[in-house]
Protein backbone atom coordinates (compact mmCIF):
# COMPACT_ATOMS: atom_id res chain seq x y z
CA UNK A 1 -6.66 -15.86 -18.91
CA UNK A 2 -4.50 -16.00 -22.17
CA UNK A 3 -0.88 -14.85 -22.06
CA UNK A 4 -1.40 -12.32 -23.74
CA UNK A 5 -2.81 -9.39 -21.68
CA UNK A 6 -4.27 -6.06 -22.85
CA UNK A 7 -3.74 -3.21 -20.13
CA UNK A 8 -5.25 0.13 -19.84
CA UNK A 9 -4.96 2.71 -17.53
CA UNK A 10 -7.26 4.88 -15.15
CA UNK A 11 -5.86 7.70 -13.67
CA UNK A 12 -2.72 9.19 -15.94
CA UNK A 13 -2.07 12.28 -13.36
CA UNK A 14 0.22 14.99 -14.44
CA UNK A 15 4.22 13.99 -14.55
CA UNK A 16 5.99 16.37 -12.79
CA UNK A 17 9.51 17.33 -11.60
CA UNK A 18 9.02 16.78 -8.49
CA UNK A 19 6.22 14.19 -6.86
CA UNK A 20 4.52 15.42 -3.40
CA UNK A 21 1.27 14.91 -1.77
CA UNK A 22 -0.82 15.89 -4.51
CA UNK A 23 0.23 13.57 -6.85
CA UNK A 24 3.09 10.94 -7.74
CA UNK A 25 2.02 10.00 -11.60
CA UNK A 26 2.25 6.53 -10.58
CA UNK A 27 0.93 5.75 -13.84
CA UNK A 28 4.22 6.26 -15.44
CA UNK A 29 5.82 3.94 -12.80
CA UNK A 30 2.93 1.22 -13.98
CA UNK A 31 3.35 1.46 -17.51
CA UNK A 32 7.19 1.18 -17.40
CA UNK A 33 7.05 -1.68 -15.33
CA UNK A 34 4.33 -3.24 -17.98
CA UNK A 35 6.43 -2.40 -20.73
CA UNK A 36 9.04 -4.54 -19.82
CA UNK A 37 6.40 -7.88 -19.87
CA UNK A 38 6.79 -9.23 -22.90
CA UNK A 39 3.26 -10.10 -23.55
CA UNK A 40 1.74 -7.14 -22.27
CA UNK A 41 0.55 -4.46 -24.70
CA UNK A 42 -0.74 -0.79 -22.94
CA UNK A 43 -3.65 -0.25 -25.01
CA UNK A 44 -5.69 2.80 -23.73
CA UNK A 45 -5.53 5.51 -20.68
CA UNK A 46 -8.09 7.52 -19.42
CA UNK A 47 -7.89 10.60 -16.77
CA UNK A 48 -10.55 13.66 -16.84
CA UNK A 49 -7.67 16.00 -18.09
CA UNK A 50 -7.24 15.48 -21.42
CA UNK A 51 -4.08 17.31 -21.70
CA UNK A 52 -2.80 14.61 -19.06
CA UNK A 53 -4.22 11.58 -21.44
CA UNK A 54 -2.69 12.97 -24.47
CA UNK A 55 0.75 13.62 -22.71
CA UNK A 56 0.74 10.32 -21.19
CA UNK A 57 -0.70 8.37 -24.56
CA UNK A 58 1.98 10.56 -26.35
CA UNK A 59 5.09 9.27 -24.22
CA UNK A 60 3.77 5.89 -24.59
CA UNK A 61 2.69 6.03 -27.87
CA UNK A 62 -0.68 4.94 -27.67
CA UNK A 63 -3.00 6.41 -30.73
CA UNK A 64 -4.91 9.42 -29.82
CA UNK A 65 -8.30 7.37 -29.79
CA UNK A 66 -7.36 5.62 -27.25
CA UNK A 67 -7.12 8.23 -24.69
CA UNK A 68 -10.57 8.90 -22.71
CA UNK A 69 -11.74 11.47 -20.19
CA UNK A 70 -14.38 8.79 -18.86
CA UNK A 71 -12.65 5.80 -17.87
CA UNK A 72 -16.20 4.37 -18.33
CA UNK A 73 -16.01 4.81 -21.74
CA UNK A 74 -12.97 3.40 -21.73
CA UNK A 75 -14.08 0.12 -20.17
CA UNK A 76 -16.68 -0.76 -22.41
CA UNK A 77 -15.18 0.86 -25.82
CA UNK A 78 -11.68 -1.27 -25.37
CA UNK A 79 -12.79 -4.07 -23.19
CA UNK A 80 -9.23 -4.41 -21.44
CA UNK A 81 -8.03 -7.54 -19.76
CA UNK A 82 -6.45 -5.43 -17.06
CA UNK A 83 -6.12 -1.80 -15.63
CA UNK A 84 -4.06 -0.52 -13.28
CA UNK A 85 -5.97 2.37 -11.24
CA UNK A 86 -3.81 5.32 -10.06
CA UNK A 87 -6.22 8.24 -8.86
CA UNK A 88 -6.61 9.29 -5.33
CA UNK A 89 -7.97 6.67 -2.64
CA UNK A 90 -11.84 8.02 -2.62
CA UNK A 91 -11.95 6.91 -6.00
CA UNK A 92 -10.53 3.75 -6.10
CA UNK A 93 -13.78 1.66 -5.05
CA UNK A 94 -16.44 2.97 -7.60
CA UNK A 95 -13.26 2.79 -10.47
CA UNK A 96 -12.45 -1.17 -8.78
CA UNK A 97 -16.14 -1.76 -8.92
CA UNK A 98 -16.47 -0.74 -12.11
CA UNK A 99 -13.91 -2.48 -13.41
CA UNK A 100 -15.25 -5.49 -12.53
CA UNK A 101 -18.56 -5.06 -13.66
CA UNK A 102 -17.28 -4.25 -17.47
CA UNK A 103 -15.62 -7.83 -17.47
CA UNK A 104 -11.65 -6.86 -16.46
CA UNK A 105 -10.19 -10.07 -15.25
CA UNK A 106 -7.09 -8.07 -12.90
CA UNK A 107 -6.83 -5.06 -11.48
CA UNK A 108 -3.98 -3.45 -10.28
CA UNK A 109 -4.83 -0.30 -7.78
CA UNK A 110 -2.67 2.13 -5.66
CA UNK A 111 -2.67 1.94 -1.85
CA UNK A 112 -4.53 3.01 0.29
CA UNK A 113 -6.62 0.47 -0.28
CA UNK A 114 -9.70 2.86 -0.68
CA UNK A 115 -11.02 5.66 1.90
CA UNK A 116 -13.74 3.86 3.74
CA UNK A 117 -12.99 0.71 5.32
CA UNK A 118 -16.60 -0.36 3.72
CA UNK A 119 -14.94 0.82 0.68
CA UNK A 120 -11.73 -1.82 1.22
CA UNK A 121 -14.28 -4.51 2.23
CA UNK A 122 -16.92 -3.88 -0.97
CA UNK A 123 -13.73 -3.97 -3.53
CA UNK A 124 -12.51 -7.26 -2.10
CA UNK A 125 -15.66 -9.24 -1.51
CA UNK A 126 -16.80 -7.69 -5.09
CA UNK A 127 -13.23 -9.64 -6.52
CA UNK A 128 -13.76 -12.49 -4.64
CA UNK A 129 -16.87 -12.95 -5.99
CA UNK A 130 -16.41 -12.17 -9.43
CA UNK A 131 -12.66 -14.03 -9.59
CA UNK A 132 -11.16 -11.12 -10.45
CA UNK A 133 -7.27 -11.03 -9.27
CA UNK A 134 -7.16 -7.51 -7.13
CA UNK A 135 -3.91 -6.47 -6.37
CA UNK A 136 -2.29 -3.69 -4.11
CA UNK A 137 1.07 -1.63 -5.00
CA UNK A 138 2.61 -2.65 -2.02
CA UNK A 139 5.78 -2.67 -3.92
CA UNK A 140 8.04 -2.53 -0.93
CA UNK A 141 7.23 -6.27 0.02
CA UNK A 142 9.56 -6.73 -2.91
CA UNK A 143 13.01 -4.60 -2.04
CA UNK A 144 15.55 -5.93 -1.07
CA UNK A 145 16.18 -4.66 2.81
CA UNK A 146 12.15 -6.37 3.06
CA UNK A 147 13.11 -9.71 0.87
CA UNK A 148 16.60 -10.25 2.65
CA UNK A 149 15.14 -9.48 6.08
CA UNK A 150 12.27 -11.83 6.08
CA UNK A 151 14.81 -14.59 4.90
CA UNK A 152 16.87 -13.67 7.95
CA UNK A 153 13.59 -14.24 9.90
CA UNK A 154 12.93 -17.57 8.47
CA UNK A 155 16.53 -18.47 8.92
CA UNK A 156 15.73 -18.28 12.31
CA UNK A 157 18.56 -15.58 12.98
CA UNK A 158 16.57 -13.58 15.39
CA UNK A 159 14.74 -16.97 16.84
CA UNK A 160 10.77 -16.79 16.64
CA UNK A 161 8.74 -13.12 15.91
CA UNK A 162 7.16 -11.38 19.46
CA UNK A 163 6.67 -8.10 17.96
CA UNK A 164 6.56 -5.71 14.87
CA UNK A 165 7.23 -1.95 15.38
CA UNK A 166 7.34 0.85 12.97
CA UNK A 167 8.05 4.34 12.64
CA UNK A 168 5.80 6.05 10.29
CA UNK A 169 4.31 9.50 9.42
CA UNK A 170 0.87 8.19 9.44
CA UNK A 171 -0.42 5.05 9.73
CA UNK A 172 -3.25 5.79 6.24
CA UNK A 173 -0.67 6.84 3.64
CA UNK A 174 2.41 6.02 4.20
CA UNK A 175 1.95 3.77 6.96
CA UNK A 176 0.05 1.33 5.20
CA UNK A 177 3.21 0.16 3.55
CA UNK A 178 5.05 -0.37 7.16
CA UNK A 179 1.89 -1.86 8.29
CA UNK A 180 1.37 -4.34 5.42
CA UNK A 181 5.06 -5.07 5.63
CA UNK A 182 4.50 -6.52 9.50
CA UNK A 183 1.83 -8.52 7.36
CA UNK A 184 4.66 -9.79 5.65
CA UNK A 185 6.96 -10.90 8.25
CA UNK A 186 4.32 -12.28 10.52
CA UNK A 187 2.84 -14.27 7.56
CA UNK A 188 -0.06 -12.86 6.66
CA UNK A 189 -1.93 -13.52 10.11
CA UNK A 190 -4.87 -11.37 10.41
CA UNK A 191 -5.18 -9.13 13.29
CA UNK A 192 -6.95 -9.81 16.57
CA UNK A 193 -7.37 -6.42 18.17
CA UNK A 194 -6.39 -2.91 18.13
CA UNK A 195 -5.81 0.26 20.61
CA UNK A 196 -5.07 3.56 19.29
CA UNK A 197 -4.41 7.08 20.36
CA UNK A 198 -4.20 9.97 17.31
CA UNK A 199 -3.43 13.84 17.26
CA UNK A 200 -4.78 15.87 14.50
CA UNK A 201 -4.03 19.48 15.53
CA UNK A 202 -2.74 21.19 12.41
CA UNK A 203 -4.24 20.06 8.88
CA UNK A 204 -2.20 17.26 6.60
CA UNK A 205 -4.35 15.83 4.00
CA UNK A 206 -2.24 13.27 1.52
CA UNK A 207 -4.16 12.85 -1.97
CA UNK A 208 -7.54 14.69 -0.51
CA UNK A 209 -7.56 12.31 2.76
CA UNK A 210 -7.10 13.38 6.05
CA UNK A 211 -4.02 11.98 7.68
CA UNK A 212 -3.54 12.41 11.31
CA UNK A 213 -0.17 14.15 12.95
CA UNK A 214 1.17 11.67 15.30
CA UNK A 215 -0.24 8.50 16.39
CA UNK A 216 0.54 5.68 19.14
CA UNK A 217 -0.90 2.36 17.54
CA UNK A 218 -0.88 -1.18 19.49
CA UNK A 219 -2.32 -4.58 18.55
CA UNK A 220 -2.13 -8.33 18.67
CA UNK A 221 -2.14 -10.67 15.78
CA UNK A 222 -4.04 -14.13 15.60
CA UNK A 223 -1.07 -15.97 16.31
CA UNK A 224 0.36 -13.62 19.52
CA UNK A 225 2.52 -11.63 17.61
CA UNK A 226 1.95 -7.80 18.52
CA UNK A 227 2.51 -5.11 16.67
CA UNK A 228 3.68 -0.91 17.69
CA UNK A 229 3.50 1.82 15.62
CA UNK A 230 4.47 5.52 16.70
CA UNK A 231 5.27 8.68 14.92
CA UNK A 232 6.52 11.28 16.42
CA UNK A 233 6.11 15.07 16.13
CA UNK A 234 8.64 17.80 15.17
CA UNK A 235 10.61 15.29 13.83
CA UNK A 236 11.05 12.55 16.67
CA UNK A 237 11.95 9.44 16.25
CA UNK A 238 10.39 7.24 18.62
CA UNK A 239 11.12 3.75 16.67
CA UNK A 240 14.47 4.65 15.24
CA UNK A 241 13.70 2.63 12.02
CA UNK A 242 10.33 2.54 9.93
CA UNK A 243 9.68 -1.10 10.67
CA UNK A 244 11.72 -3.37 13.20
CA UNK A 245 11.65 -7.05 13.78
CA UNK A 246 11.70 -8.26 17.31
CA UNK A 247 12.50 -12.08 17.86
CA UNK A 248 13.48 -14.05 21.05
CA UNK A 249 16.92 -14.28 19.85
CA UNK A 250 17.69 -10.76 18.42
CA UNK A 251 16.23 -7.97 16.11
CA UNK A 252 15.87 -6.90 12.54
CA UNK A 253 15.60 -3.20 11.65
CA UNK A 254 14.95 -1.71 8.27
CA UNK A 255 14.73 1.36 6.97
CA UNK A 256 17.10 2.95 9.85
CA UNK A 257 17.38 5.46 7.82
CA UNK A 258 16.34 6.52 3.91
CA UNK A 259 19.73 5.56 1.96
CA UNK A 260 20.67 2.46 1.07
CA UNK A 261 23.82 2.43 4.33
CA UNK A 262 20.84 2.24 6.95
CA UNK A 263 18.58 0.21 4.74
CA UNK A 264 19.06 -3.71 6.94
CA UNK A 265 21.11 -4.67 10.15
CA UNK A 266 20.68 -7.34 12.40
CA UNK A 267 22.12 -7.92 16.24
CA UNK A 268 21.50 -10.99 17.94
CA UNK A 269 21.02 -10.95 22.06
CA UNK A 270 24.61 -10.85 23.28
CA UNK A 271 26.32 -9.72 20.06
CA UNK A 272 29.12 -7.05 21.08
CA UNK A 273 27.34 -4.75 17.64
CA UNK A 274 24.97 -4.72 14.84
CA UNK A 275 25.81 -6.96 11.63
CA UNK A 276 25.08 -4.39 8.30
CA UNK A 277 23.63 -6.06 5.39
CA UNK A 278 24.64 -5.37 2.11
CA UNK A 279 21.18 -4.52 0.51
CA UNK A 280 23.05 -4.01 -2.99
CA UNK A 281 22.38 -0.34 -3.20
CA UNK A 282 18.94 -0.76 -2.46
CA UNK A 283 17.02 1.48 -0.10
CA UNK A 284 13.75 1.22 1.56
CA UNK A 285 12.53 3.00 -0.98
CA UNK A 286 14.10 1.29 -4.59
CA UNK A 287 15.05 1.38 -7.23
CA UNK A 288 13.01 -1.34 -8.95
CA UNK A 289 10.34 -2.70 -6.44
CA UNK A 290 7.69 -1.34 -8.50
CA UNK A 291 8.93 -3.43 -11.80
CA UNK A 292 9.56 -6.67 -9.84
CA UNK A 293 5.95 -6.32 -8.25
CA UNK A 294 4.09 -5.78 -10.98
CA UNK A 295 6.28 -8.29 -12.93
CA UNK A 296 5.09 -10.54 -9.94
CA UNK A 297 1.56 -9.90 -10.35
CA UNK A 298 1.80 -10.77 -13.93
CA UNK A 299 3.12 -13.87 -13.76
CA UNK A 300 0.54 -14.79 -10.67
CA UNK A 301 -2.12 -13.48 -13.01
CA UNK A 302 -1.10 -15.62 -15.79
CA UNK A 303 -0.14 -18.66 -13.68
CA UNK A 304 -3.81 -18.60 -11.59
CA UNK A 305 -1.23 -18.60 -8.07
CA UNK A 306 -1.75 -16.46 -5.64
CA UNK A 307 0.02 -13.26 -4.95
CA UNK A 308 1.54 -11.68 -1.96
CA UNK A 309 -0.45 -8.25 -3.41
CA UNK A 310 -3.82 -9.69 -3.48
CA UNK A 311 -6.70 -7.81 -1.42
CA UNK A 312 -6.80 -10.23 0.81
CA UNK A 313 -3.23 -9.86 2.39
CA UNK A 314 -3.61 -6.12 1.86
CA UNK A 315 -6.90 -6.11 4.03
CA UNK A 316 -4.70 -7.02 7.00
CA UNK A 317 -3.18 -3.81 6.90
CA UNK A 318 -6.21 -1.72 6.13
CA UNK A 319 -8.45 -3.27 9.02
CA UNK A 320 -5.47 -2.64 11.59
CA UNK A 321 -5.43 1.22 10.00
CA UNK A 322 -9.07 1.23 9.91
CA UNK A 323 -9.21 0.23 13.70
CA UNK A 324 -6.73 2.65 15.24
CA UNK A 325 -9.16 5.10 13.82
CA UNK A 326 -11.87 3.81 14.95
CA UNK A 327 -10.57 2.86 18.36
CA UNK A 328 -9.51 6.80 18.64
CA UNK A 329 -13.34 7.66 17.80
CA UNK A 330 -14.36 4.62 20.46
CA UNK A 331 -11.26 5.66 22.93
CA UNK A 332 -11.06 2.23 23.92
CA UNK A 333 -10.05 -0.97 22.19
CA UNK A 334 -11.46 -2.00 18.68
CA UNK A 335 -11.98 -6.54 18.43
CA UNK A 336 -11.67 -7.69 14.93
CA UNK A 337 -13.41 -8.41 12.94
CA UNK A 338 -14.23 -4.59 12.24
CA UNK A 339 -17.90 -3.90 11.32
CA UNK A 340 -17.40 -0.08 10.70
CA UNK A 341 -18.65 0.99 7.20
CA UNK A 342 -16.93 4.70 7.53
CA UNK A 343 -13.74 6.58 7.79
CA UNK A 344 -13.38 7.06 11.82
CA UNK A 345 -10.89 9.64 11.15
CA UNK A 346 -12.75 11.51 8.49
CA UNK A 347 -15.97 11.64 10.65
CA UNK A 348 -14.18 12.80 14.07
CA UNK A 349 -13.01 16.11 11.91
CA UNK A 350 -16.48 16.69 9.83
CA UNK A 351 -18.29 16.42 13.15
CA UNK A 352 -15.76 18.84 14.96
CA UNK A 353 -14.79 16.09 17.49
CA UNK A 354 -11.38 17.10 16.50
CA UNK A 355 -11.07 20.22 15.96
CA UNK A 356 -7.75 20.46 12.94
CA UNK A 357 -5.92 24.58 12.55
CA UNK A 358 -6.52 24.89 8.81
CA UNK A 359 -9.72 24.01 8.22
């Protein structure tokens, strides 16, 4: 691929004051970071409000023939090099798929990964196949409380990873970032097994997908690592920090709390108190991680490396997610590799296994 790289978007959403559950117009968040690249030209958008693709094509500039309400149409009309795809989760696999098929050569898609684990499984494979670079907007694997606490890891500071934990939520939306950050620190070791408990009592759906209300997750890596997750209800905090690093010699936590003062400590076995990092004003949260990641992709794109957002790290994350669902729906344990084609979660509250207030 040249370095020159036409980019279009699917999915403009509706910019708003204030981002919640029903949307985030991460669009905007994409096409700042890719006008930054120098290189990179946005050249179309499509979204099936066309008051949202002419107020997005507006603030970008973009000609008003190059804003679509079928991102079809968009596909084969402008024949982009790469899209970025920011709509809700159920859509992401026949938008990825399609994508593919019209000739893109990257794609850049929200998390979650999709919402059927066949759905994760068919977008990847199809990208394998095709050689098509599919990235994740993991973006977090790129602030600096993750970046400076995985060098303290390989520094050997806390000795050699036993265990992941984090505190999330839920383990489909938001947790996939904590997740696919243990991903991180344990190097991108696939999963060996999962056992999961969930309550779904009172109705939470993130984007259209259902999204349990506290969960107890547990699992072992490939390489013996194991990994915890637990969120707790009415506001518990049963980790203390959304992901913490447990070595033989000490422990990393990050993300004690949402400001940039509780964003990375360390304490080795026998140390009298924690050792604060200075994360530069960064929280868990940003500024800038989505810039620097799709920066990152970018250059991996134009270099032919690969890149710690490609589908195949993110399936790591997704299969673990995947499982505690589907271990729930089993009540037992789940072994990996997971051969389910649904969402476990989905189908325990349309077949009124669980029964959800709300609904």
């Amino acid at each position: 691929m040249g370095k020159f790289l036409r980019v279009a978007i699917i999915g403009t959403g509706r910019k708003k004051e204030r981002a919640d559950r029903f949307g985030y117009a991460m669009a905007y968040s994409h096409a700042d970071a890719y006008k930054q690249i120098p290189g990179v030209e946005l050249v179309a958008c499509a979204d099936i409000s066309a008051d949202n693709g002419l107020a997005f094509a507006q603030h970008y500039g973009l000609p008003a023939d190059m804003v679509f309400e079928n991102y079809r149409a968009m596909l084969d009309d402008v024949k982009p090099d790469m899209v970025s795809i920011c709509t809700w989760m159920h859509l992401h696999e026949e938008m990825t798929l399609a994508a593919i098929e019209a000739g893109v050569r990257a794609i850049h898609c929200e998390k979650p990964m999709a919402s059927t684990f066949g759905g994760a499984r068919r977008m990847h494979e199809a990208a394998q196949a095709a050689g098509v670079r599919l990235t994740f907007n993991h973006q977090r694997r790129y602030g600096e409380p993750y970046v400076m606490g995985k060098k303290l890891l390989d520094d050997g500071v806390i000795g050699e990873l036993v265990r992941c934990e984090s505190e999330c939520g839920n383990i489909y939306d938001s947790g996939t970032h904590f997740i696919d950050m243990m991903s991180k620190f344990n190097n991108e070791v696939p999963g060996k097994w999962v056992l999961g408990q969930i309550d779904y009592r009172t109705e939470n759906r993130v984007f259209g997908g259902h999204c349990e209300n506290q969960q107890v997750v547990l699992f072992e890596y490939e390489n013996g690592v194991f990994g915890l997750v637990m969120g707790g209800a009415g506001g518990a905090h049963p980790i203390g920090a959304q992901n913490k690093f447990i070595g033989t010699e000490g422990i990393i936590e990050c993300g004690r709390d949402h400001g940039p003062a509780g964003a990375l400590r360390f304490r080795r076995w026998g140390d009298a108190d924690w050792t604060n990092v200075d994360t530069h004003g960064a929280s868990i949260h940003g500024p800038g991680f989505i810039e620097r990641a799709i920066a990152d992709v970018i250059d991996c794109v134009r270099e032919g490396r690969p890149c710690q957002l490609d589908s195949g790290n993110a399936m790591i994350a997704t299969e673990i997610i995947f499982g505690a669902y589907e271990s729930s729906r089993r009540r037992g344990r789940v072994d990996f590799p997971l051969l389910i084609d649904d969402n476990p979660l989905t189908d325990l509250v349309d077949s009124g296994a669980i029964t959800v207030e709300g609904l």
